[in-house]
Protein backbone atom coordinates (compact mmCIF):
# COMPACT_ATOMS: atom_id res chain seq x y z
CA UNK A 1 0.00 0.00 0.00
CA UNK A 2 1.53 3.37 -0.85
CA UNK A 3 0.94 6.48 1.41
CA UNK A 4 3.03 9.74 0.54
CA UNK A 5 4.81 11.14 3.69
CA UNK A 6 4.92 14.46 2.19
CA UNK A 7 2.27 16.80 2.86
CA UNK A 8 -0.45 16.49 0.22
CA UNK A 9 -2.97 18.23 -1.64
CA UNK A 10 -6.32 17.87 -3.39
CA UNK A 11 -6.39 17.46 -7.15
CA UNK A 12 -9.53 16.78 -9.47
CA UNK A 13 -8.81 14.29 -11.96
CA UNK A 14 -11.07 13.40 -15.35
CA UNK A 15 -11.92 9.92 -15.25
CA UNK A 16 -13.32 8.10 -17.68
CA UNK A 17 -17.67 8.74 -17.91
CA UNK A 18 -19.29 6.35 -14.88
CA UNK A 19 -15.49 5.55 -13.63
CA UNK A 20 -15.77 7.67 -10.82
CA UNK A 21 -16.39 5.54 -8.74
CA UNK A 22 -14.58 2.83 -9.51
CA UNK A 23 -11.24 5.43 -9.69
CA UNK A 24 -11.71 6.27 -6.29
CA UNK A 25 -11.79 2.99 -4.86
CA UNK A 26 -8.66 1.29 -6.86
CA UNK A 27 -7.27 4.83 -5.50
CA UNK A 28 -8.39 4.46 -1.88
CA UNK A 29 -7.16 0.49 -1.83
CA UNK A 30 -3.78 2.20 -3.23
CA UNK A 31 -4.05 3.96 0.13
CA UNK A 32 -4.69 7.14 -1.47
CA UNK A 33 -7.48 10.34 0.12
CA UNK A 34 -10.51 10.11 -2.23
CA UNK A 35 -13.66 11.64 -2.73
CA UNK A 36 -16.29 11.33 -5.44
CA UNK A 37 -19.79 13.55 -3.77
CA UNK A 38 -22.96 12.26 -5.05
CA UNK A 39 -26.38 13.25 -5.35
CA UNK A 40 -29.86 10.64 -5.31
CA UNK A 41 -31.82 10.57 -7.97
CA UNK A 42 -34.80 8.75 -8.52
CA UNK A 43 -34.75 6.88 -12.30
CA UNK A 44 -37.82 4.89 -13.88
CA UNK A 45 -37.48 1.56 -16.04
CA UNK A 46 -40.37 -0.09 -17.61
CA UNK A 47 -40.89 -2.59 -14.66
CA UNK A 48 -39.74 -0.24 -11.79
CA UNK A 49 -38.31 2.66 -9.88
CA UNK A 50 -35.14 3.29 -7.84
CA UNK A 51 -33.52 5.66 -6.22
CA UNK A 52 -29.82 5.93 -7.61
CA UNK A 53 -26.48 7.66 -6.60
CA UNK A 54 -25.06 9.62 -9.32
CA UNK A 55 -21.77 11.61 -9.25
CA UNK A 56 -22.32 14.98 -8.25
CA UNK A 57 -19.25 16.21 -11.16
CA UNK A 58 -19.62 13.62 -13.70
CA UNK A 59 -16.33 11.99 -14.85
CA UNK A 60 -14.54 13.56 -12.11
CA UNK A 61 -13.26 12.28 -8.48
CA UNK A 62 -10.83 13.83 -5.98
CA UNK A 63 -7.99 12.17 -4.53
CA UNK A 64 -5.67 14.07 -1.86
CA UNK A 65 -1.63 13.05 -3.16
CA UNK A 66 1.69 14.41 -3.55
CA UNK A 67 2.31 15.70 -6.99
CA UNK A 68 5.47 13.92 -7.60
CA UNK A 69 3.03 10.58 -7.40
CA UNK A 70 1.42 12.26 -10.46
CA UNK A 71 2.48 9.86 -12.62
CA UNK A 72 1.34 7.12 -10.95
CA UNK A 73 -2.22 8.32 -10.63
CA UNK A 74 -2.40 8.77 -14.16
CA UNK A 75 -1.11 5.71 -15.32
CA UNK A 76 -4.11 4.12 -13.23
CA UNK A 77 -7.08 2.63 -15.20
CA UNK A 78 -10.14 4.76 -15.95
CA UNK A 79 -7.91 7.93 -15.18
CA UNK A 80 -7.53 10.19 -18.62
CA UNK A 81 -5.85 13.56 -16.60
CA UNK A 82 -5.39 15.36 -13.72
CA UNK A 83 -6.95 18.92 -13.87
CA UNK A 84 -4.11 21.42 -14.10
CA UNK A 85 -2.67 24.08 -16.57
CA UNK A 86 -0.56 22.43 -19.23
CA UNK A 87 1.31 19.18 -17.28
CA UNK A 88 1.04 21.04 -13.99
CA UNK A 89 -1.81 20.10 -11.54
CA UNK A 90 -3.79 22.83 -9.69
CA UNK A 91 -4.53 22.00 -6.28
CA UNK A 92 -7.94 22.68 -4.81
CA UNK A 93 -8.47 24.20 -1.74
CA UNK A 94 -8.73 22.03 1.25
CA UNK A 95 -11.63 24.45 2.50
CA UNK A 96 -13.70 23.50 -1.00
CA UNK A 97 -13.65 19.37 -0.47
CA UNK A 98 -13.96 19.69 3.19
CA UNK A 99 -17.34 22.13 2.36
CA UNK A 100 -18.34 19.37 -0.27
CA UNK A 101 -17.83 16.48 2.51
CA UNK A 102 -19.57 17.88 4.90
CA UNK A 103 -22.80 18.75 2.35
CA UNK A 104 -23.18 14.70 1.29
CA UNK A 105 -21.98 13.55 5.14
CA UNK A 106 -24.81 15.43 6.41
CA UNK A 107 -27.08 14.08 4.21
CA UNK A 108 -27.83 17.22 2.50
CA UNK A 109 -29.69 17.58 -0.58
CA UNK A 110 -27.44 18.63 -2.76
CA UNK A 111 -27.71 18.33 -6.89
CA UNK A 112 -25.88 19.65 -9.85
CA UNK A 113 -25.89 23.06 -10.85
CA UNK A 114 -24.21 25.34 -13.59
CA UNK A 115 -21.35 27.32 -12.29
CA UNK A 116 -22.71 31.06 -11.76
CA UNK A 117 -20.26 34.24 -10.80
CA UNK A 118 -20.76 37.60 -9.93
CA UNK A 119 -21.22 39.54 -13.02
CA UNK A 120 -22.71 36.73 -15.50
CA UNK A 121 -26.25 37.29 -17.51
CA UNK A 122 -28.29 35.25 -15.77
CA UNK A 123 -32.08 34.43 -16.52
CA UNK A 124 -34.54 33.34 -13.89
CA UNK A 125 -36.74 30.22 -14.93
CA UNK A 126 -39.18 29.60 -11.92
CA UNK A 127 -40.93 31.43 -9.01
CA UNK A 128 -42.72 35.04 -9.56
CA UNK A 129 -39.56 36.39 -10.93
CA UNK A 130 -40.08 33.64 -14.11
CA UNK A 131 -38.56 34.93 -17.01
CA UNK A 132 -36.86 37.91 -15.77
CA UNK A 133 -33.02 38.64 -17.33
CA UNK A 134 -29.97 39.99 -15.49
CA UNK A 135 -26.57 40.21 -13.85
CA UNK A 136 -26.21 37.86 -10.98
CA UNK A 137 -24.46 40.50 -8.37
CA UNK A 138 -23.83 37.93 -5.55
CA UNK A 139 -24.04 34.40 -5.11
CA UNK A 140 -24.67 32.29 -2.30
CA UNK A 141 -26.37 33.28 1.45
CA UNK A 142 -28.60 36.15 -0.82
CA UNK A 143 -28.96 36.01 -4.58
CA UNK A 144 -29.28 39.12 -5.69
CA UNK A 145 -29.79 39.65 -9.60
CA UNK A 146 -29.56 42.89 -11.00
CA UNK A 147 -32.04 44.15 -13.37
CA UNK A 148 -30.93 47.28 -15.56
CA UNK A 149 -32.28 49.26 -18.03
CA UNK A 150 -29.21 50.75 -20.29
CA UNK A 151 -30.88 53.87 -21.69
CA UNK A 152 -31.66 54.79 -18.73
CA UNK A 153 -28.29 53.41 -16.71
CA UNK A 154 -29.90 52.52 -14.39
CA UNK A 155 -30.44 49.38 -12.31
CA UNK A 156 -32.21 47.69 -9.14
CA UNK A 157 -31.13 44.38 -6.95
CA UNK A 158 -33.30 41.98 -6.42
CA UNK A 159 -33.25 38.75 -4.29
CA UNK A 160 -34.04 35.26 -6.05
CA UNK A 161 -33.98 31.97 -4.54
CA UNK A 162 -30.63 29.66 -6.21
CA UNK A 163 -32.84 27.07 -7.80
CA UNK A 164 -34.33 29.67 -10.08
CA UNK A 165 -31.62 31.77 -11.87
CA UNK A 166 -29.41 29.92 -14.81
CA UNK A 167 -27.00 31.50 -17.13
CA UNK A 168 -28.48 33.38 -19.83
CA UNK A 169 -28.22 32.44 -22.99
CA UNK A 170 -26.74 34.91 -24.97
């Protein structure tokens, strides 16, 4: 069983579509920090119902390593990259997986969602707000949206709940 001595960080790596899984456990019996955060979802057959586990970030898992050991998370099966710039891996924050273990430990329910930020067109598709366009201002605790009118320049904020506002389309 290999464990790094070295002080190690968090690194997504792009695994092959419904590998995730798998990835993390031949990583994990390696002796190896992994994490792949799921969501339940409830999917219908012809005979029957079930509630599933899907990967929250499809064909991607997290596994905590030293970088120099890059090469031999790579050369695993199932495992097409680790998520970097160029040949250099990006570590994520510690804070981030430790928010995202503690959401599916909890038993939170917690499903995909398209990555908003502060400043992106957004459009609001449920609620009383249905069909309203604007600039997501903040993100998180309060979504506020704001809704501008350019001739005029000028604009109010207005709070939305997260389950209704997705990125605009242009």
């Amino acid at each position: 069983m290999r464990m790094n001595l070295v002080a190690n960080s968090w690194y997504a790596l792009h695994v092959k579509c419904h590998k995730e899984l798998e990835v993390a456990n031949h990583l994990a019996s390696e002796g190896y920090e992994t994490l792949v955060p799921t969501h339940r979802v409830r999917r219908k057959w012809s005979d029957r119902s079930k509630d599933v586990d899907l990967p929250l970030f499809p064909s991607y898992a997290f596994c905590r390593f030293n970088p120099e050991a890059k090469f031999a998370i790579v050369s695993m099966p199932s495992v097409l990259k680790i998520v970097g710039f160029g040949s250099a891996p990006i570590p994520i924050s510690a804070e981030e997986i430790d928010s995202l273990r503690v959401v599916c430990e909890r038993g939170h329910r917690c499903t995909p969602h398209p990555f908003l930020s502060a400043g992106q067109k957004v459009r609001v598709v449920a609620g009383p707000l249905s069909g309203v366009n604007g600039i997501l201002l903040s993100y998180g605790r309060n979504n506020r949206i704001v809704l501008s009118v350019e001739l005029l320049r000028a604009a109010a904020a207005v709070e939305v709940d997260e389950e209704s506002v997705v990125v605009a389309n242009s």
